[in-house]
N, C-alpha and C. Protein backbone atom coordinates (compact mmCIF):
# COMPACT_ATOMS: atom_id res chain seq x y z
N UNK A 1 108.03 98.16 88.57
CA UNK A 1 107.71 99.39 89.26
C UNK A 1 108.80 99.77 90.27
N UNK A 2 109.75 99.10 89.79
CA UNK A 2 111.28 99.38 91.28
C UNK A 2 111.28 101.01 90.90
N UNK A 3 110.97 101.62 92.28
CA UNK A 3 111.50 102.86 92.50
C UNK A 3 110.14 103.74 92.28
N UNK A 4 109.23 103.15 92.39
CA UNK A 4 107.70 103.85 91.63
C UNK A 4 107.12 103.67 93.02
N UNK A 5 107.44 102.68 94.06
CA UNK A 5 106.56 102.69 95.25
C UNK A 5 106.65 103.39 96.08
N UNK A 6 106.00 104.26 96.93
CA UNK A 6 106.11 105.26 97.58
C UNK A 6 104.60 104.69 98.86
N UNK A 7 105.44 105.48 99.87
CA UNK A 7 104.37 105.36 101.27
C UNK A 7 103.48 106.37 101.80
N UNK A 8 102.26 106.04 101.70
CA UNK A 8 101.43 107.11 102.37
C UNK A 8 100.50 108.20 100.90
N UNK A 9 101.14 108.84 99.96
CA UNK A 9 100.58 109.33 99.31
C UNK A 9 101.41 109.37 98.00
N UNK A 10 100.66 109.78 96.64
CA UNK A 10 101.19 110.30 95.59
C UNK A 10 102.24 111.74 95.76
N UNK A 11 102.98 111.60 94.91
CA UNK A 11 103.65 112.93 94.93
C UNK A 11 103.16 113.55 93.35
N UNK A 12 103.18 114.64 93.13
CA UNK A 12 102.75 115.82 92.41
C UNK A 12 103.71 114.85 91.11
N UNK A 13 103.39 115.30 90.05
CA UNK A 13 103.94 114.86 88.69
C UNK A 13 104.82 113.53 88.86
N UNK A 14 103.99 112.28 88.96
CA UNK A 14 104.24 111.22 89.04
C UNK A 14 104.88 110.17 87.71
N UNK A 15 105.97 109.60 87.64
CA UNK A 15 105.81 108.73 86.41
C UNK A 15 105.24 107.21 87.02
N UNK A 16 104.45 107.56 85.81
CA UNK A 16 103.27 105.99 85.86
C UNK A 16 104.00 104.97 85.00
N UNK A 17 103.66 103.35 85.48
CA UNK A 17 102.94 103.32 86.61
C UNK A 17 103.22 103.36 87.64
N UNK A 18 102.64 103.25 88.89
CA UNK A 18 103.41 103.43 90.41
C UNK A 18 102.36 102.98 91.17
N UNK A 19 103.03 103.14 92.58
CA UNK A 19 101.87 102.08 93.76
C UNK A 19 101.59 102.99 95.04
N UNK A 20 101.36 103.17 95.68
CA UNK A 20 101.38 103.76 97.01
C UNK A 20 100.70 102.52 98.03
N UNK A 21 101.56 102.84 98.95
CA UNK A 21 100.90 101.64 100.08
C UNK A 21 100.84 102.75 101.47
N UNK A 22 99.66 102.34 101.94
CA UNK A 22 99.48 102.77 103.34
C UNK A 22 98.76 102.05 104.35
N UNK A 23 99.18 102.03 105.76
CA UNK A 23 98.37 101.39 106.82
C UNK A 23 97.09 101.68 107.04
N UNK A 24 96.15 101.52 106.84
CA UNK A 24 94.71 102.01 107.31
C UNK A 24 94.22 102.18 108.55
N UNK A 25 94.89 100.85 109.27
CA UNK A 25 94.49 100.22 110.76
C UNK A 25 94.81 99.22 110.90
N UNK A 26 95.13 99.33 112.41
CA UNK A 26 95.81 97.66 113.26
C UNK A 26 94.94 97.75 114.05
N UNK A 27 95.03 96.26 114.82
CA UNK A 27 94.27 95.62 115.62
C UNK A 27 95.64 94.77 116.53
N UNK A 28 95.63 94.71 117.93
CA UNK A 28 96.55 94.22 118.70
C UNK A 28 95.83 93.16 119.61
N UNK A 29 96.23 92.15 119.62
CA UNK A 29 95.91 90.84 120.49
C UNK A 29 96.42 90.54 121.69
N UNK A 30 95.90 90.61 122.68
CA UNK A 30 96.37 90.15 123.65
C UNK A 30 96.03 88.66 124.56
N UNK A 31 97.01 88.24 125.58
CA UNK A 31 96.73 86.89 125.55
C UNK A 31 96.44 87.49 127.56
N UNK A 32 95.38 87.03 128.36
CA UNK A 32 95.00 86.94 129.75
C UNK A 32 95.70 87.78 130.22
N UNK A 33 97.44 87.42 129.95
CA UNK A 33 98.19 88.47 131.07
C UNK A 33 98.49 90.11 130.56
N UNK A 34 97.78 89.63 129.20
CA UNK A 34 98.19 91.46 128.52
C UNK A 34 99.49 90.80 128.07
N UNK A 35 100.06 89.84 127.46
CA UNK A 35 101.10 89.90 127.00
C UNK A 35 100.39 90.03 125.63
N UNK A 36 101.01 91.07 124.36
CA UNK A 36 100.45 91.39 123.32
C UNK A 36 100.91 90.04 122.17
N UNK A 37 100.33 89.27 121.72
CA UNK A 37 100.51 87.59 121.22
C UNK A 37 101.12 87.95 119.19
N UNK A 38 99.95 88.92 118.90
CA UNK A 38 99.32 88.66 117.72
C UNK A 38 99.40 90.34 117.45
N UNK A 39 99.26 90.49 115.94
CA UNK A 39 98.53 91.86 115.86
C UNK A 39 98.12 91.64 113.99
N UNK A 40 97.28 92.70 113.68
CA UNK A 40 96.47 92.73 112.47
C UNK A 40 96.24 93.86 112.41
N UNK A 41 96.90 93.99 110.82
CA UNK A 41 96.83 95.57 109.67
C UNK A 41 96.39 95.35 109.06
N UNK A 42 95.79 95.91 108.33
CA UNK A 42 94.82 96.87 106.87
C UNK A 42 95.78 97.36 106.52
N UNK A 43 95.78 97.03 104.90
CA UNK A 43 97.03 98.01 104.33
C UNK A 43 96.00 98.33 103.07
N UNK A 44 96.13 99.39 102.42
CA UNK A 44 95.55 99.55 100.82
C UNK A 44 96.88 99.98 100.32
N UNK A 45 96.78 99.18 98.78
CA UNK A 45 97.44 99.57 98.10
C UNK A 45 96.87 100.17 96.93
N UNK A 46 97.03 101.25 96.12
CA UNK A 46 96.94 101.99 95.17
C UNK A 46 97.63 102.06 93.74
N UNK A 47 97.63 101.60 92.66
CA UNK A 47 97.79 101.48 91.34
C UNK A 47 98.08 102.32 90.70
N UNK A 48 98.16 103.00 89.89
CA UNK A 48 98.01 104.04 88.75
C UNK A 48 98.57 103.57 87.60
N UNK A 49 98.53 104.05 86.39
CA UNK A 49 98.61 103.87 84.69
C UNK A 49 97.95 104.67 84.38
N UNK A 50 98.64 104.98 82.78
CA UNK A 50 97.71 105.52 82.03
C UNK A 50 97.29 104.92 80.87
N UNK A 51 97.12 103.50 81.55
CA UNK A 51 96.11 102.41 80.29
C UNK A 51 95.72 101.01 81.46
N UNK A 52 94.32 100.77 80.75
CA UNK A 52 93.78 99.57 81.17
C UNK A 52 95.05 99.09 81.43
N UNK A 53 95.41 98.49 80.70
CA UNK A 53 96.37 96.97 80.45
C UNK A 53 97.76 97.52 81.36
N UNK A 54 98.18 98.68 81.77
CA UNK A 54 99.13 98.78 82.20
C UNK A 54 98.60 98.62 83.80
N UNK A 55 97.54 99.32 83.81
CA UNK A 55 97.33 99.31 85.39
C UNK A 55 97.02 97.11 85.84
N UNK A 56 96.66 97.06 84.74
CA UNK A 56 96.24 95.61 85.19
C UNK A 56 97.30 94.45 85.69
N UNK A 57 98.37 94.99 84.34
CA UNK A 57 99.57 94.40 84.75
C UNK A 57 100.57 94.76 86.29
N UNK A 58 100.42 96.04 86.30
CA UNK A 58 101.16 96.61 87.80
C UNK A 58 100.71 96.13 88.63
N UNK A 59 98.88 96.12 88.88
CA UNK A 59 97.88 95.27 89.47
C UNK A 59 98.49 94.16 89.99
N UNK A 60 98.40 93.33 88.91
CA UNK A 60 98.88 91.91 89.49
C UNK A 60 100.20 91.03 89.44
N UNK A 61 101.07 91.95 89.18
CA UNK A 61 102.41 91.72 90.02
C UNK A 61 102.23 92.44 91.30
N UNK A 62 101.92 93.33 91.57
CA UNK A 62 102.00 93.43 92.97
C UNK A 62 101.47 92.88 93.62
N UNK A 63 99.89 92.42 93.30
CA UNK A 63 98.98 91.58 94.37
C UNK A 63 100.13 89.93 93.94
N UNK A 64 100.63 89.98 93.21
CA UNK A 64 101.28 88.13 92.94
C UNK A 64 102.68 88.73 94.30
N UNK A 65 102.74 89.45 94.57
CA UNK A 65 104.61 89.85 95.20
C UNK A 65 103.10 89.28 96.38
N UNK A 66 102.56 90.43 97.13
CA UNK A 66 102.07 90.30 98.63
C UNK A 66 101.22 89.40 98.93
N UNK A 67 100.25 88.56 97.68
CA UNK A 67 99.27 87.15 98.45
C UNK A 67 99.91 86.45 98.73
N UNK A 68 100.04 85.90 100.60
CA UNK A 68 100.14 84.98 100.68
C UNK A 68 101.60 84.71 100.92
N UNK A 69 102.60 86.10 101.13
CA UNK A 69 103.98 86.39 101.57
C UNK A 69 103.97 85.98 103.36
N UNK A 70 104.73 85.56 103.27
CA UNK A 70 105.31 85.61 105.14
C UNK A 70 106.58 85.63 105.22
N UNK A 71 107.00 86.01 106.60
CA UNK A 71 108.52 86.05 106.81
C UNK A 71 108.70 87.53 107.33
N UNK A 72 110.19 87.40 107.26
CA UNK A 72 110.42 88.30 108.48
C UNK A 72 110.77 89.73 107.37
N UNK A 73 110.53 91.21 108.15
CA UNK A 73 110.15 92.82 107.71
C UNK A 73 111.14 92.81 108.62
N UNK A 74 112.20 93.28 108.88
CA UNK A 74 113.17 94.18 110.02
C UNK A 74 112.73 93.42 111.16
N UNK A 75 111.95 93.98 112.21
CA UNK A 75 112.06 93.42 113.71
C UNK A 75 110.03 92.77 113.23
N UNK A 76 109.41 92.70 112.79
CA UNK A 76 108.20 92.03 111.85
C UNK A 76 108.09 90.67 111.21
N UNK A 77 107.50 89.54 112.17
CA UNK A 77 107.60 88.41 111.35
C UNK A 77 106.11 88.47 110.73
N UNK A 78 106.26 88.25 109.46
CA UNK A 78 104.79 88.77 108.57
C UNK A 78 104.20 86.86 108.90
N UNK A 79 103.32 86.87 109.14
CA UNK A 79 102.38 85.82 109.21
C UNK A 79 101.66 84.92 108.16
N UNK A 80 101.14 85.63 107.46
CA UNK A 80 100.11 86.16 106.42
C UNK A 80 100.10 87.55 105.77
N UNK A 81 99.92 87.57 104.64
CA UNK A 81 99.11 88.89 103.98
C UNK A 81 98.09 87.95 103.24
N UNK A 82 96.87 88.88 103.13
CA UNK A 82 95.75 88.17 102.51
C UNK A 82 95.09 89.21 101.77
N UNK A 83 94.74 88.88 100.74
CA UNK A 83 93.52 90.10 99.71
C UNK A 83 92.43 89.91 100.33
N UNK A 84 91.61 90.96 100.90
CA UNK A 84 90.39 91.24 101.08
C UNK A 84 89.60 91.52 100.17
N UNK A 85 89.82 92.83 99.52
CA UNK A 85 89.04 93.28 98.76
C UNK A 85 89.88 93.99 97.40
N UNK A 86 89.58 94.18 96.06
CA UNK A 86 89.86 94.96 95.09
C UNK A 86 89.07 95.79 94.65
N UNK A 87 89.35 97.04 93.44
CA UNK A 87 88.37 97.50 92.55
C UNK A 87 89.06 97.97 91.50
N UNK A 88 88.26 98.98 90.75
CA UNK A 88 88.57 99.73 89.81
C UNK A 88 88.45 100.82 89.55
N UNK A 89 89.09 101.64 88.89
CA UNK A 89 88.37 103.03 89.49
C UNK A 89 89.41 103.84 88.14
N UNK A 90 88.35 104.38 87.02
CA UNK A 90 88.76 105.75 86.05
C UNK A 90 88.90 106.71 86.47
N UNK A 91 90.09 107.54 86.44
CA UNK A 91 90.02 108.86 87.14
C UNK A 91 89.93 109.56 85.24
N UNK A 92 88.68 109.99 84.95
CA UNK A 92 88.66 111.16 83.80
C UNK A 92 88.92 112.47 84.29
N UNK A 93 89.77 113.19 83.22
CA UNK A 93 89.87 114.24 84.14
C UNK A 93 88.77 115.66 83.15
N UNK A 94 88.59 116.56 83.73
CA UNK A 94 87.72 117.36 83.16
C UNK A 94 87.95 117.91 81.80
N UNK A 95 86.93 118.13 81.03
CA UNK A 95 86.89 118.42 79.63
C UNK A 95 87.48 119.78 79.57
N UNK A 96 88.65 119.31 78.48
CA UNK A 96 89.37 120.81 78.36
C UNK A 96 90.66 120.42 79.14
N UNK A 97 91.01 119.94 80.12
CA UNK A 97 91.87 119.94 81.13
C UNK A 97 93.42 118.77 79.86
N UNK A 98 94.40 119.55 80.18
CA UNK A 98 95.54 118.60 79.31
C UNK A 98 96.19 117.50 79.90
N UNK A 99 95.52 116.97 81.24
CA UNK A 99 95.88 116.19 82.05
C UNK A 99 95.94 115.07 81.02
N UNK A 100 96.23 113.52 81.37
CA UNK A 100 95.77 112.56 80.80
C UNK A 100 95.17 111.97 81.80
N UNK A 101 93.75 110.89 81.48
CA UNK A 101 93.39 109.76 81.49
C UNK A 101 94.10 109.05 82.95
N UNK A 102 93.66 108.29 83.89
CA UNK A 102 94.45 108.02 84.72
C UNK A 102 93.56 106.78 85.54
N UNK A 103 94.00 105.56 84.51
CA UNK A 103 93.47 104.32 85.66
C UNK A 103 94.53 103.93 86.79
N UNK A 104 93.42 103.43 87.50
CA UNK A 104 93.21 103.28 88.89
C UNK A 104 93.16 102.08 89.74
N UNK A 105 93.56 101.02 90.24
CA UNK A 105 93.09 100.00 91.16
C UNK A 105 93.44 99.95 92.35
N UNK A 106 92.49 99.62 93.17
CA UNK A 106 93.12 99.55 94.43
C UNK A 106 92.48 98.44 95.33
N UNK A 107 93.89 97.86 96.13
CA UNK A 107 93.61 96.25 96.91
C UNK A 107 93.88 96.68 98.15
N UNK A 108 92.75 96.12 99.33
CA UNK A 108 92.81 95.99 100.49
C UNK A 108 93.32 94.64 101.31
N UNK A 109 94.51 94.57 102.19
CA UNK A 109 95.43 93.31 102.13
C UNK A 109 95.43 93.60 104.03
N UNK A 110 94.92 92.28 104.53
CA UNK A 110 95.15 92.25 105.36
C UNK A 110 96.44 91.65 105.81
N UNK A 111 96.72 92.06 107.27
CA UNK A 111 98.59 91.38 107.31
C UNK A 111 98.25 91.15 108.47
N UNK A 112 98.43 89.81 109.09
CA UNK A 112 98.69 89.23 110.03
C UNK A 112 100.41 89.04 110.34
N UNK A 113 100.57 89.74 111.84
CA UNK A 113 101.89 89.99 112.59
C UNK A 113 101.97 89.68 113.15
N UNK A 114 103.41 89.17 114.23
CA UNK A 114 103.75 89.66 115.39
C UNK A 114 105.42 90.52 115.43
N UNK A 115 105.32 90.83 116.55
CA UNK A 115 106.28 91.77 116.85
C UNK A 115 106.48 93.24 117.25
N UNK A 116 106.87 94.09 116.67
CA UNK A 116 106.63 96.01 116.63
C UNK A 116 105.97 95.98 115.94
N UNK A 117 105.00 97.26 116.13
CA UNK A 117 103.74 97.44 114.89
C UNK A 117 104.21 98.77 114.77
C-alpha cells in the first residue's frame, strides 16, 4: 500500500487498496509537579478494497506493521501501539449506481507516548 496511506480522510476517486489513519483522542499524564510524564492516543485506522481477500490482506499487514511497534516518530518515542478493537464493514452501494462494491475494515490502536503530542 506504499503511497495509498493518507491522513485524516479519503480523497475523491481513490485507487484501492488504501488506509487512512487518524487521531481520535489523547490523554496526557501528569506526574504531582505537572511535569507531563506519559501521554495516550486513539488512532483508527481505515481499510478499503474492492474484495474480501484484498481488504483482509491490507488488513493485516498493516495491523502486523503497528502491533506492538515502539521506538522513536521524529521528536515521539512510541511506547506501545496496541489493537483495541476491529470490524468489518460492506459499503454496497445503491442499486443502479456504477460505483463498485467497497469493503471495509477498520482497527482502533491505542499508542502509548512520550514526548510532543
Amino acid at each position: 500500500m506504499a503511497g495509498k496511506i493518507v491522513a485524516h480522510r479519503f480523497p475523491q476517486r481513490l485507487q484501492l487498496p488504501a488506509c487512512c489513519i487518524f487521531r481520535t483522542d489523547t490523554d496526557h499524564f501528569s506526574n504531582l509537579l505537572g511535569v507531563q510524564v506519559a501521554a495516550e492516543a486513539t488512532i483508527e485506522v481505515d481499510v478499503l478494497a474492492s474484495s474480501r481477500k484484498g481488504v483482509l490482506l491490507a488488513g493485516e499487514s498493516l495491523r502486523q506493521a503497528l502491533q506492538g511497534f515502539s521506538g522513536g516518530i521524529g521528536t515521539v518515542t512510541i511506547d506501545a501501539i496496541l489493537l483495541q478493537n476491529s470490524g468489518d464493514v460492506f459499503e454496497n452501494p445503491d442499486p443502479g449506481e456504477s460505483v463498485p462494491s467497497i469493503w471495509h475494515k477498520t482497527y482502533e490502536f491505542t499508542v502509548l507516548f512520550q514526548g510532543a503530542s
